[in-house]
Protein backbone atom coordinates (compact mmCIF):
# COMPACT_ATOMS: atom_id res chain seq x y z
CA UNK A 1 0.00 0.00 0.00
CA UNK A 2 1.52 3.35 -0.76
CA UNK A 3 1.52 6.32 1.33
CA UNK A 4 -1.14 7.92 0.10
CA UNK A 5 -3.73 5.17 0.41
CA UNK A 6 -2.22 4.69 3.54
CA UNK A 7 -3.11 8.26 4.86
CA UNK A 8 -6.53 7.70 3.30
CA UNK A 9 -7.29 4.54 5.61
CA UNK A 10 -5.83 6.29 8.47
CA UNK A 11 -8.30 9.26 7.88
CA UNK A 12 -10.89 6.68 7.45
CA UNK A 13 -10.54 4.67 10.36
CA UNK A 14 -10.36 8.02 12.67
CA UNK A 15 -13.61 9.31 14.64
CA UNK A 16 -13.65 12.46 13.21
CA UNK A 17 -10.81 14.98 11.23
CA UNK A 18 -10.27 18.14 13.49
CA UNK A 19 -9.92 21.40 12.27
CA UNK A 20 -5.81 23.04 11.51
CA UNK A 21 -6.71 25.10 14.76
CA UNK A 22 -7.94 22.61 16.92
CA UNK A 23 -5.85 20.38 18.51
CA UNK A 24 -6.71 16.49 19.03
CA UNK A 25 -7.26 14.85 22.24
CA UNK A 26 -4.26 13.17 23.04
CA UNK A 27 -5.11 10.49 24.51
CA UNK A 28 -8.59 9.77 22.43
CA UNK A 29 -6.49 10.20 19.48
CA UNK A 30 -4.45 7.01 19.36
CA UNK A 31 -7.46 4.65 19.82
CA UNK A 32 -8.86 6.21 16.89
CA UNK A 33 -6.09 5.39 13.92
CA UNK A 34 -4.65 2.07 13.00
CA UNK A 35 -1.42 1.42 11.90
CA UNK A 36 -2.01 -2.07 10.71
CA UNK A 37 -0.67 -1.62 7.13
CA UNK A 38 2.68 0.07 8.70
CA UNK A 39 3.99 -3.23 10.71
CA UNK A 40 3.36 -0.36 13.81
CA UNK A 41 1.90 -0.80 17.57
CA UNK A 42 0.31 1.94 19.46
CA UNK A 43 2.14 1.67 22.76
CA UNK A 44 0.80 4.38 25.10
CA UNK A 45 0.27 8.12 24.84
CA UNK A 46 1.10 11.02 26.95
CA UNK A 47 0.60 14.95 26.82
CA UNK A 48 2.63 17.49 28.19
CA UNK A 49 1.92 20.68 28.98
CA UNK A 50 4.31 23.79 28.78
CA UNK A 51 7.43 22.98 31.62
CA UNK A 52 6.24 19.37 32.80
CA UNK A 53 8.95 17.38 30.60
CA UNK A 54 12.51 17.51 32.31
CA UNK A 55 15.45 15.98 30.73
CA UNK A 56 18.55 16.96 32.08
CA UNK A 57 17.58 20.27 33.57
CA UNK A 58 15.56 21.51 30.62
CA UNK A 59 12.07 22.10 30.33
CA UNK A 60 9.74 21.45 27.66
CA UNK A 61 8.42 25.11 26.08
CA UNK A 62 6.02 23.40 23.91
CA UNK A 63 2.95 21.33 24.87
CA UNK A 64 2.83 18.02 23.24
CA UNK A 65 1.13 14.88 22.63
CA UNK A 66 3.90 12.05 23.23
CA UNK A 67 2.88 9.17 21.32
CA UNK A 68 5.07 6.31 21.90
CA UNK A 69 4.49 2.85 19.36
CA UNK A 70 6.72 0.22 17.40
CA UNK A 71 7.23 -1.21 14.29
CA UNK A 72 7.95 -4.71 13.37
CA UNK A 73 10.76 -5.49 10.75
CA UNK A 74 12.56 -8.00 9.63
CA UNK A 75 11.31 -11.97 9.15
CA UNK A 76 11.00 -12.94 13.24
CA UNK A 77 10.19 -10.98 16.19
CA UNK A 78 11.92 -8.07 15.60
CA UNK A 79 10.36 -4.69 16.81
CA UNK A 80 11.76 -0.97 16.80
CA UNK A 81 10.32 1.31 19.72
CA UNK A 82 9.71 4.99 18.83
CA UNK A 83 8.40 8.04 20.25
CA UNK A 84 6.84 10.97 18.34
CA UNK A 85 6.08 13.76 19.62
CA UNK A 86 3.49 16.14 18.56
CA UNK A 87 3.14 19.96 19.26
CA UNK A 88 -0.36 22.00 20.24
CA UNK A 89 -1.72 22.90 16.67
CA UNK A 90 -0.54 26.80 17.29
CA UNK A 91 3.02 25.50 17.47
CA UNK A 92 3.23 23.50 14.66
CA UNK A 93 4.56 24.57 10.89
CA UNK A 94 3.81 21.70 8.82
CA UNK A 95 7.45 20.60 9.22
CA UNK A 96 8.47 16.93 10.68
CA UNK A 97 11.64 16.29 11.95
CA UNK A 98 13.37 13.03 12.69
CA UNK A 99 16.86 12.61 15.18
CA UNK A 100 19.34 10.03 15.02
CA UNK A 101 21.24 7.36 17.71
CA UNK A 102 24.45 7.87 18.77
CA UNK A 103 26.97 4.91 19.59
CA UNK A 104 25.71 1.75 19.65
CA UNK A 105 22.05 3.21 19.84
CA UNK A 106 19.22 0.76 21.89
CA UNK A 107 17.68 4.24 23.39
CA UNK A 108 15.95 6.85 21.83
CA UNK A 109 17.48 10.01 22.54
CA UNK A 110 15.14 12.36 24.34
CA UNK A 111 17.03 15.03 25.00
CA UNK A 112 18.16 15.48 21.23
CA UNK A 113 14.15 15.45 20.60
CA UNK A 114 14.02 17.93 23.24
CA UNK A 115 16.32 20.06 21.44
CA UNK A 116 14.48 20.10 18.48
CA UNK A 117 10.79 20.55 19.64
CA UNK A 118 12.20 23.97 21.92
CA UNK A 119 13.73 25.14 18.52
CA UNK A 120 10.69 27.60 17.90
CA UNK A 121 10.52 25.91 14.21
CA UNK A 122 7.24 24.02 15.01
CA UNK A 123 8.27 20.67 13.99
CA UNK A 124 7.03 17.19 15.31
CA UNK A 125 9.31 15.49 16.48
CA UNK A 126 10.64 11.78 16.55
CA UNK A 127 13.33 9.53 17.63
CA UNK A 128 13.64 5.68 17.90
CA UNK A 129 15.65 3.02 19.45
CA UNK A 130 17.51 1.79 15.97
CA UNK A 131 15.71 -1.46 16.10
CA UNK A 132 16.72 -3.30 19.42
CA UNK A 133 17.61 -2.75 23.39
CA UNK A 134 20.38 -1.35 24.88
CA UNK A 135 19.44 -3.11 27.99
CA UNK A 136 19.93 -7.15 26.39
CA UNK A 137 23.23 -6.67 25.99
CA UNK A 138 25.33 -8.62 28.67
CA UNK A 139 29.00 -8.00 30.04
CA UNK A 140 31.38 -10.05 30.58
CA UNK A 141 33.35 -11.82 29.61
CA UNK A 142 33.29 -10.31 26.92
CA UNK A 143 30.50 -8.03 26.12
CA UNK A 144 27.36 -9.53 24.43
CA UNK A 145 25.42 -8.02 21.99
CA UNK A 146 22.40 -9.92 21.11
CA UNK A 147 21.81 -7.17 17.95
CA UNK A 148 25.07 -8.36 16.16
CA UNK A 149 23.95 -11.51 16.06
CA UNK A 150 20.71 -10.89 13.86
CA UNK A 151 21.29 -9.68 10.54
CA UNK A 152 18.00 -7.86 10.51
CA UNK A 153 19.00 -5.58 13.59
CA UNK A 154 22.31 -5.38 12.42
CA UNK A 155 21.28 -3.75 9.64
CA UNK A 156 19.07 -1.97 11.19
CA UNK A 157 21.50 -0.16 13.74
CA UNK A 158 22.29 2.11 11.30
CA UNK A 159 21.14 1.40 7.16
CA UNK A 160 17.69 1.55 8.27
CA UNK A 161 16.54 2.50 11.72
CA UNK A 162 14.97 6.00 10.55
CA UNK A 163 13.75 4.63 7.73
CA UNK A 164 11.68 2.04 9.24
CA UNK A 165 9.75 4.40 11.60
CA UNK A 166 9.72 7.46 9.58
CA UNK A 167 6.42 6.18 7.48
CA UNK A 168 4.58 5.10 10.74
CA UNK A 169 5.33 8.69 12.28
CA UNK A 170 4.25 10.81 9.32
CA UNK A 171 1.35 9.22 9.06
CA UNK A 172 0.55 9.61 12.50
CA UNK A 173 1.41 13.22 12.55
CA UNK A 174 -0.74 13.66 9.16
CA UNK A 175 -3.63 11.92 10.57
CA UNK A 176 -3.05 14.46 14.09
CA UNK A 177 -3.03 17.72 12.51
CA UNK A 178 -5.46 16.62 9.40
CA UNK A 179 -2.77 17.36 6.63
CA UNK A 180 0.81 15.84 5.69
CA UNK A 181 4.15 17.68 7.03
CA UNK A 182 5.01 19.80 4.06
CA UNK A 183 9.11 19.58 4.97
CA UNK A 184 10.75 16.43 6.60
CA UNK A 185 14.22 16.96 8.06
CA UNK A 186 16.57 14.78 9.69
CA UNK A 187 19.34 15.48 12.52
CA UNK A 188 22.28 13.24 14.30
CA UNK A 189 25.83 13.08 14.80
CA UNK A 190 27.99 10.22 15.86
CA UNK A 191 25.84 7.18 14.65
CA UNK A 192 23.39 9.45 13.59
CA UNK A 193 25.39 11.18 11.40
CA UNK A 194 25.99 8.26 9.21
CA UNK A 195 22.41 6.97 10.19
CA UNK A 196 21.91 10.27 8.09
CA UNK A 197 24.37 9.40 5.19
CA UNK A 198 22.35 6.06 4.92
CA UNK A 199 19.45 7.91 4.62
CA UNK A 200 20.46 9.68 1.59
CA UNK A 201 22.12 6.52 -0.29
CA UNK A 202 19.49 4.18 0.37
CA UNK A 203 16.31 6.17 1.76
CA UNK A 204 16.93 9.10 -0.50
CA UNK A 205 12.90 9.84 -0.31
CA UNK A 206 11.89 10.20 3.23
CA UNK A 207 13.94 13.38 3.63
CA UNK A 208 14.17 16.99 2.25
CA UNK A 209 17.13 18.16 4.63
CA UNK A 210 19.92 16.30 6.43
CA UNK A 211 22.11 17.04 8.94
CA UNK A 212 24.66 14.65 9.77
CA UNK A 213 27.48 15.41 12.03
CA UNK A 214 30.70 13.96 12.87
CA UNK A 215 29.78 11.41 9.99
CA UNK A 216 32.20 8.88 10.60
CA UNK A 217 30.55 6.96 7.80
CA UNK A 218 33.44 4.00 7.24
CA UNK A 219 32.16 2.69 10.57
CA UNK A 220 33.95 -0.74 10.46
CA UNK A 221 37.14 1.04 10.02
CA UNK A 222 36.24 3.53 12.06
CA UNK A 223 36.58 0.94 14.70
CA UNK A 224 40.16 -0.19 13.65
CA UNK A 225 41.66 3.19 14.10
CA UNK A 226 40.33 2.80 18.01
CA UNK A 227 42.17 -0.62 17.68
CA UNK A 228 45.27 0.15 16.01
CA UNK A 229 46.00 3.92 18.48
CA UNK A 230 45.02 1.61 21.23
CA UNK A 231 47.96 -1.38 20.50
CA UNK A 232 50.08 2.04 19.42
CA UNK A 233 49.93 3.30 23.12
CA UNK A 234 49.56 -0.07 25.66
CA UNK A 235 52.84 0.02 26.64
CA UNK A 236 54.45 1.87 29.87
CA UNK A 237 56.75 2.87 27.49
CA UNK A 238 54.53 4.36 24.46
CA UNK A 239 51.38 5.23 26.54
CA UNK A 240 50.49 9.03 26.28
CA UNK A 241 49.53 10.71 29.69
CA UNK A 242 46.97 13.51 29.74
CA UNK A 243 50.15 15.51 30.90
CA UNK A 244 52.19 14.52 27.44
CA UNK A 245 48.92 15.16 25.38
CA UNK A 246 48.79 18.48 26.63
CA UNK A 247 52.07 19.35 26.35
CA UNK A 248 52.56 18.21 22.83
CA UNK A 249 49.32 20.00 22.10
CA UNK A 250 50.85 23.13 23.37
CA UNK A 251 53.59 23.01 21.33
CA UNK A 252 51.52 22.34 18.22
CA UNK A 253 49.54 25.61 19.13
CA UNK A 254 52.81 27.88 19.63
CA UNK A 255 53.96 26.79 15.82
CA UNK A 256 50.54 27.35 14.14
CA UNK A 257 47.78 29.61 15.83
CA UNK A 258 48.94 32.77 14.11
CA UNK A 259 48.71 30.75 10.34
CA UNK A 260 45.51 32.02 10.20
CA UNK A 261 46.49 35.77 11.28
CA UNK A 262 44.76 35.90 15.22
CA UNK A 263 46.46 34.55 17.82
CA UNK A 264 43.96 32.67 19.46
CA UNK A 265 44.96 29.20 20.44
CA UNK A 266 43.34 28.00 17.86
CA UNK A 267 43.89 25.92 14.40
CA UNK A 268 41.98 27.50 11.66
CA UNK A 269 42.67 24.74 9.33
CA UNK A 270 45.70 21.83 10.68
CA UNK A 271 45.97 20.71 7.17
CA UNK A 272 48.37 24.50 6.69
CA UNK A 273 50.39 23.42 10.00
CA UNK A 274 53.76 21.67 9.51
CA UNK A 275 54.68 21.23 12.76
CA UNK A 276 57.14 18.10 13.26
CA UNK A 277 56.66 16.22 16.16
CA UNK A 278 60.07 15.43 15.92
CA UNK A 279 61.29 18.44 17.05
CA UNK A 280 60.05 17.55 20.84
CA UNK A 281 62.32 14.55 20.96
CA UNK A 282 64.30 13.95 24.14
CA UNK A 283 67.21 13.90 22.23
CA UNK A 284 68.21 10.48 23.47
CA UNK A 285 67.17 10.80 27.00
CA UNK A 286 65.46 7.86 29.36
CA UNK A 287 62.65 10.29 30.41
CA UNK A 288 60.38 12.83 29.24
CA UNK A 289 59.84 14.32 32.63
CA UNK A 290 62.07 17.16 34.26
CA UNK A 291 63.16 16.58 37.80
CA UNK A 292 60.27 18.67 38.96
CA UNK A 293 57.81 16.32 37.38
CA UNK A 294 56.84 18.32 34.52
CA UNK A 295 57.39 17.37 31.15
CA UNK A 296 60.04 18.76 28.65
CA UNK A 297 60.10 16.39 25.53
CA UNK A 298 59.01 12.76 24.71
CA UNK A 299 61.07 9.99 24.29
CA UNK A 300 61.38 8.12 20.97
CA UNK A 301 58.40 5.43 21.89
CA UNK A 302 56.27 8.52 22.97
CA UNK A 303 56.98 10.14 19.45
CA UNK A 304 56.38 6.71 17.42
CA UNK A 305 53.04 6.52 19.37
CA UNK A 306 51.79 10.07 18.61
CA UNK A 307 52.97 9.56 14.79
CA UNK A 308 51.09 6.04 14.20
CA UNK A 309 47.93 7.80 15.80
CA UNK A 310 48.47 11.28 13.23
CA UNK A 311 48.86 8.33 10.66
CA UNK A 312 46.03 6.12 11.46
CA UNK A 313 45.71 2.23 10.51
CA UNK A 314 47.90 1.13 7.89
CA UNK A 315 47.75 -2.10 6.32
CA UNK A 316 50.55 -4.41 7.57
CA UNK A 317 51.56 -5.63 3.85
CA UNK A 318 51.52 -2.76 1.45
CA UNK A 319 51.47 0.17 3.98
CA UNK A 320 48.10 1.22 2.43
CA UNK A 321 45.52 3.82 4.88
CA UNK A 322 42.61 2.17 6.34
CA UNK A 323 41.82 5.04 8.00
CA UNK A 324 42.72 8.95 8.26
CA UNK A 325 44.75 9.72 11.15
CA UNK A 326 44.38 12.48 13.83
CA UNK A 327 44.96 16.25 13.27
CA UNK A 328 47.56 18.73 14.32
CA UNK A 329 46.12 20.49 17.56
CA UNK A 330 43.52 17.65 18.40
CA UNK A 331 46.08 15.65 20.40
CA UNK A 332 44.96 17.29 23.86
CA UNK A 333 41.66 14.96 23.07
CA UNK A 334 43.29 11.73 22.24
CA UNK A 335 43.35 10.35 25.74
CA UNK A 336 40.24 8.11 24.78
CA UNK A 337 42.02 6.46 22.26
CA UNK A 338 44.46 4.93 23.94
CA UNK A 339 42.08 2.07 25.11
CA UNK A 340 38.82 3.09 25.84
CA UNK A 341 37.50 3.62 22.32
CA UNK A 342 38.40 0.07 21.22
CA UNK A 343 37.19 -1.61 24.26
CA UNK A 344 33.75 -0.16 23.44
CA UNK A 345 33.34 -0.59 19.75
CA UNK A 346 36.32 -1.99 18.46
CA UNK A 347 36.99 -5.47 20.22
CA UNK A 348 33.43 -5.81 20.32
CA UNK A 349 32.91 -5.29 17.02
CA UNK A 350 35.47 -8.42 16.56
CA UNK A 351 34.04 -10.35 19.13
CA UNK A 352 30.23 -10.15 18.08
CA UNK A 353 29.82 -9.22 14.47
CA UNK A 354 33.08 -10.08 12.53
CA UNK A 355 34.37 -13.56 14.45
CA UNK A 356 31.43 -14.53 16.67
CA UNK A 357 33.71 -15.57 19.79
CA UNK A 358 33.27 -13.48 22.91
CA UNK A 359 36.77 -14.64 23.40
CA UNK A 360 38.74 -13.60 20.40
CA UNK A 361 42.00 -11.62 21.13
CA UNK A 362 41.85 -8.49 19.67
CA UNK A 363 45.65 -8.49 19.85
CA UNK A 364 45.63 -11.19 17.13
CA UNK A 365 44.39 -9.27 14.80
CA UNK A 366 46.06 -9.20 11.36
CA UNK A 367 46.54 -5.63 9.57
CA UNK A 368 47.12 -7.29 6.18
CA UNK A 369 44.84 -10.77 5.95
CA UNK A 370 41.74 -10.04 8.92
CA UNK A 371 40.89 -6.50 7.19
CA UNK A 372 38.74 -8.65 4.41
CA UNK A 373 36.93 -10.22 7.62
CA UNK A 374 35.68 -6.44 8.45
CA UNK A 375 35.16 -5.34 5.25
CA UNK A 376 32.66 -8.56 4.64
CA UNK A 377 31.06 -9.42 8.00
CA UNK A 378 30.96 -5.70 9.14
CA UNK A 379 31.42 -2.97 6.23
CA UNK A 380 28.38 -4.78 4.90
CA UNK A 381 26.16 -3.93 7.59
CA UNK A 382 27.47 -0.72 8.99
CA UNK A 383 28.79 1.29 6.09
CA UNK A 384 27.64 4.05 4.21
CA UNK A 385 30.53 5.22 2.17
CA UNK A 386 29.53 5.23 -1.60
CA UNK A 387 29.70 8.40 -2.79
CA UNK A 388 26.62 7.81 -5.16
CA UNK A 389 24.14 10.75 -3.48
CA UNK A 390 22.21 11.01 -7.19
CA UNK A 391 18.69 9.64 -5.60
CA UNK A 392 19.00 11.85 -3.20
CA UNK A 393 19.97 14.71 -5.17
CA UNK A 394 17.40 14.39 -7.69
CA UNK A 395 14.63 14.39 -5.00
CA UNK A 396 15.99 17.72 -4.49
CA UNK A 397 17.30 16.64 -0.67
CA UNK A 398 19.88 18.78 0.94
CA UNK A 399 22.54 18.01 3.10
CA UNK A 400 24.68 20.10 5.94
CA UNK A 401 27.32 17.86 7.60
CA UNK A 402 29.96 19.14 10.64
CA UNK A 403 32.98 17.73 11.70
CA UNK A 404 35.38 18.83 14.88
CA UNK A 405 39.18 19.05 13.91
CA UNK A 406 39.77 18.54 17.80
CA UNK A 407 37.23 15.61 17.77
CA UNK A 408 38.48 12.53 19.74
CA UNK A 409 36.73 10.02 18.54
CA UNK A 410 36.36 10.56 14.55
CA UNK A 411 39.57 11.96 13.05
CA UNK A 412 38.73 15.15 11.35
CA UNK A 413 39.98 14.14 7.82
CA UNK A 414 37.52 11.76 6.77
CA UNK A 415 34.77 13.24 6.42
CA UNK A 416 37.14 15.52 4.09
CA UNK A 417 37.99 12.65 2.38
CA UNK A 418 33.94 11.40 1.92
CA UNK A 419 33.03 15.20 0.30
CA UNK A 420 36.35 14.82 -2.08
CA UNK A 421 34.91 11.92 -3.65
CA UNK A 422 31.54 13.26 -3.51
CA UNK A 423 32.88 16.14 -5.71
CA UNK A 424 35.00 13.21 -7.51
CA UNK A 425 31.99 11.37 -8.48
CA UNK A 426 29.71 14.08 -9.71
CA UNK A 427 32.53 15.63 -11.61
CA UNK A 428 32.72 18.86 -9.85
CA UNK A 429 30.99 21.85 -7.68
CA UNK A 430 28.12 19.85 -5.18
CA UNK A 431 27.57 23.61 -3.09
CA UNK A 432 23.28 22.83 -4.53
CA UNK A 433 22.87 19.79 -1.87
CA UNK A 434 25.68 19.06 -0.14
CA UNK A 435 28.18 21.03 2.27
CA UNK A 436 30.70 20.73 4.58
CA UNK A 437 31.77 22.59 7.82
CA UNK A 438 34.96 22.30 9.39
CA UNK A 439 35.36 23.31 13.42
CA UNK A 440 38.46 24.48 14.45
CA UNK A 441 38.85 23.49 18.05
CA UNK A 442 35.45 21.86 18.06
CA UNK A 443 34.93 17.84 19.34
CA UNK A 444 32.64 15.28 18.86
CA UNK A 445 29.08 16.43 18.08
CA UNK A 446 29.76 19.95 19.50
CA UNK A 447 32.43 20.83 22.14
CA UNK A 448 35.62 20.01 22.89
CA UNK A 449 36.50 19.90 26.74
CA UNK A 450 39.93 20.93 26.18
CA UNK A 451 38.97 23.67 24.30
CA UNK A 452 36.25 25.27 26.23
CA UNK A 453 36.58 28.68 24.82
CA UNK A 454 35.36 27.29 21.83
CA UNK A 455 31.71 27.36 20.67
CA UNK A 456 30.11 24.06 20.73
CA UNK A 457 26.36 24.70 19.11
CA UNK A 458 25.96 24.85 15.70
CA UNK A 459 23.17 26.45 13.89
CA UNK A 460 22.73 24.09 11.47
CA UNK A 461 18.77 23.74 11.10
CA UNK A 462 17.82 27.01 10.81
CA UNK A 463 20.12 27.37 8.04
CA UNK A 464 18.96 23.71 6.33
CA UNK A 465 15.31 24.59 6.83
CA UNK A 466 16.10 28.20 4.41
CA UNK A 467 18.10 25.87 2.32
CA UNK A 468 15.02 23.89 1.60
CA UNK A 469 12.06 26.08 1.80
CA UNK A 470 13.87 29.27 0.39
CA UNK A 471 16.85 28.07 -1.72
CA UNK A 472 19.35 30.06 0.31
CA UNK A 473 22.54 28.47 -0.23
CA UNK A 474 24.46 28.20 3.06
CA UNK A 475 27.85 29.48 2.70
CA UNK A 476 28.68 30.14 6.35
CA UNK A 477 27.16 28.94 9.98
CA UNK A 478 26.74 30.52 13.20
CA UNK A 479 28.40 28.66 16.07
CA UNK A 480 27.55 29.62 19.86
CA UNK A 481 27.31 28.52 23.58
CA UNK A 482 31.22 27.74 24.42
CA UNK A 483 32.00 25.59 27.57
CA UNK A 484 33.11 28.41 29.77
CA UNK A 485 29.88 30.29 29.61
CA UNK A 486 31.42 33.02 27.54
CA UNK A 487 29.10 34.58 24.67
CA UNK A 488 31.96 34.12 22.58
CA UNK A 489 30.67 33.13 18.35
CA UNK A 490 32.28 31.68 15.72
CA UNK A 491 32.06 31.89 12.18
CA UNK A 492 32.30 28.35 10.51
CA UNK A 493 32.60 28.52 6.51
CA UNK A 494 31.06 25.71 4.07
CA UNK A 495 34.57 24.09 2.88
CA UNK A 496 37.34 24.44 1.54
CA UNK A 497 36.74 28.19 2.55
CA UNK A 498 38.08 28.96 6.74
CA UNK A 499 37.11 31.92 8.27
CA UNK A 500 39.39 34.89 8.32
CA UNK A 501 39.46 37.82 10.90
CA UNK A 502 39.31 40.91 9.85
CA UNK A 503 38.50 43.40 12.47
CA UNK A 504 36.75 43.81 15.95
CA UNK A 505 36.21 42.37 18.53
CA UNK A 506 37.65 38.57 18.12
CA UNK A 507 34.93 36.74 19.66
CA UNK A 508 32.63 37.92 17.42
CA UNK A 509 31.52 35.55 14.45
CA UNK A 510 30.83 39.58 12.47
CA UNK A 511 34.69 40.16 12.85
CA UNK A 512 35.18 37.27 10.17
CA UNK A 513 34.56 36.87 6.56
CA UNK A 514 35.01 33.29 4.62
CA UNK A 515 37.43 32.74 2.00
């Protein structure tokens, strides 16, 4: 049944249509549609009035209907929880929006729907769990992760989790406010963001605007990189203190913040710095710490580590990337890599999806021969690198995507990389649907804690929503709300263009033009 007839028996089925200025009892409302021919469950419903929500601290500003429900998929019991949300009548402009997971997903993220229905843009709002639980995975030993082991909720962790409640929730928010969204959006970063890549290579329809930050959207290598800086740094000898991450970081700032003409302690674009980590070498001494406990230079294994992690995975055989590395100035972040990251998604990954032994030994692995294992029993599932955007494109879809050059956990090249042979692939300029911005001193999805002075929200829905509904082109982005309470804002410029100051006051995005 297509969506239209499906809208029609929805309509059908319900007591009565209420008027555009009336808004549906909330409650009353889900006992009078069926989602039969969608796979989807009513659950329960809620409504909230103005202030009663709380997630983390923040109030709701809207009233809403919550309508929570699930969709089956796949060819057993499979089910995907989602919530929708749905504004008073008054607040709502015919605009739906949908946000994305994050990690390993198995929660709906609340406070990112949050974020969204406070935006003042009158959008419904909704958010899912990607298609399985968060709370059936076991620990130890080894970490279990019932998901991995069922190809349909493997794939839909990330190729299709939006797409399999997006139909269910515009139908219920057509059926609530008597009339289809005009504008559906999508937002997520992390897992989202290449839940939001996915969307536009193999869901190119449901969306007319995407944001998708910190796309790390070569997932399954993604997770080597975590793997190979962790084996780079588990030694006494090669591991990389907090204190030795800030120090080098230091040094990288004193070479290159003034490239860019301010003197800020701050990066414009790393890719101009040629800083040489070589020049902080001990010069043949045991230790890199002074007598007074402080720390003066790195010693060769400390200089090794930091260059495999600037070079990321390499393939043991031919030397080939598998991965971008880490950028110049982002090394105060890297603390998480040196273990952390690949005990949460890298040896798991292994364990689970690629060898299906809770005990496999990620120290085993083989950079030349057990790459083919990822790319089949992994890259299949979880990747969403083909540059091939022409559905998506030609539906006239738009796309805004962010990346931190400070970001710890995605390395700020790739999704450089992806938009090169996005360009590559459609021959040239790709400014109508799809662009890029870079964030000097910014982290993963927003800020970076050892940057604090650094703006860490970025405007990026206003500025999709005029790209869509007005055809303004956007060229540049408003950044805001740095860690240290500051009103400090950045300029961040659609790339290859950086932002340039010109005159003013310097924490003012107005005092910079991009070029």
């Amino acid at each position: 049944m297509n969506f239209a007839n499906t809208l029609c028996l929805l309509f059908s089925t319900a007591s009565a249509l209420v008027l555009p200025q009336t808004t549906p009892n909330c409650t009353s409302f889900v006992t009078s549609v069926s989602l039969a021919s969608l796979n989807a469950t009513f659950l329960n419903a809620t409504y909230y009035p103005t202030g009663s929500l709380n997630v983390s601290a923040i109030l709701n500003t809207v009233p809403f209907c919550e309508v929570y429900a699930s969709v089956s998929y796949g060819t057993g019991n499979d089910t995907l929880a989602f919530a929708l949300w749905l504004p008073d009548t008054l607040q709502y402009e015919d605009r739906f929006m949908a946000v994305g997971n994050g990690g390993m997903a198995g929660t709906i993220k609340i406070g990112d729907m949050l974020t969204q229905l406070n935006s003042g843009m009158g959008f419904a709002v909704a958010g899912g769990n990607a298609g399985h639980l968060a709370s059936a995975n076991i620990d130890g030993p080894g970490l279990y992760l019932p998901y991995l082991h069922d190809a349909a909720q493997t794939s839909a962790w990330i190729h299709n989790a939006i797409s399999l409640f997006t139909p269910a929730a515009k139908a219920l928010t057509a059926a609530y406010y008597g009339k289809t969204a005009r504008y559906a959006y999508y937002v997520g970063c992390s897992t989202g963001g290449v839940q939001g890549f996915a969307l536009a290579l193999y869901h190119s329809e449901l969306f007319d605007g995407i944001v998708a930050g910190t796309p790390a959207t070569w997932y399954s290598h993604l997770a080597l990189s975590f793997l190979w800086n962790a084996q780079h740094t588990n030694s006494t000898a090669s591991n990389l203190t907090q204190a030795i991450l800030n120090f080098t970081t230091t040094a990288v700032l004193d070479a290159c913040d003034t490239l860019d003409g301010l003197e800020d302690r701050l990066i414009e674009n790393p890719l101009q710095c040629n800083f040489d980590i070589d020049s902080l070498a001990c010069n043949g001494s045991y230790s890199s710490l002074s007598s007074n406990g402080t720390i003066e230079c790195l010693t060769a294994d400390q200089i090794e580590a930091a260059k495999a992690i600037y070079a990321g995975p390499t393939r043991s055989d031919n030397g080939s990337e598998l991965y971008p590395g880490y950028s110049l100035g982002s090394e105060i972040e890297w603390l998480t890599q040196e273990g952390p990251l690949a005990d949460a998604l890298s040896i798991p990954l292994l364990q689970n999806l690629v060898y299906d032994d809770l005990s496999y030994d990620s120290s085993t692995f083989n950079w030349a021969s057990d790459v083919a294992d990822v790319d089949r029993k992994a890259g299949s599932f979880i990747d969403a690198i083909s540059p091939d955007l022409s559905a998506f494109r030609k539906h006239g879809g738009k796309m805004i995507v962010t990346q931190g050059w400070a970001d710890p956990t995605n390395p700020a090249i790739w999704p450089i990389e992806q938009f090169e042979r996005i360009q590559d692939f459609f021959d040239g300029d790709v400014s109508d649907f799809f662009n890029l911005f870079m964030v000097p001193g910014g982290g993963h999805c927003g800020a970076a804690p050892y940057y604090p002075g650094v703006p860490g929200t970025y405007h990026t829905v206003p500025k999709l929503v005029q790209w869509v509904e007005r055809g303004e082109t956007p060229d540049e982005l408003l950044s805001t709300s740095p860690l240290d309470g500051s009103t400090t804002t950045r300029k961040l410029c659609a790339w290859p263009a950086t932002a340039r100051y010109v005159s003013g006051d310097a924490s003012d995005w107005d005092s910079y033009v991009c070029e």
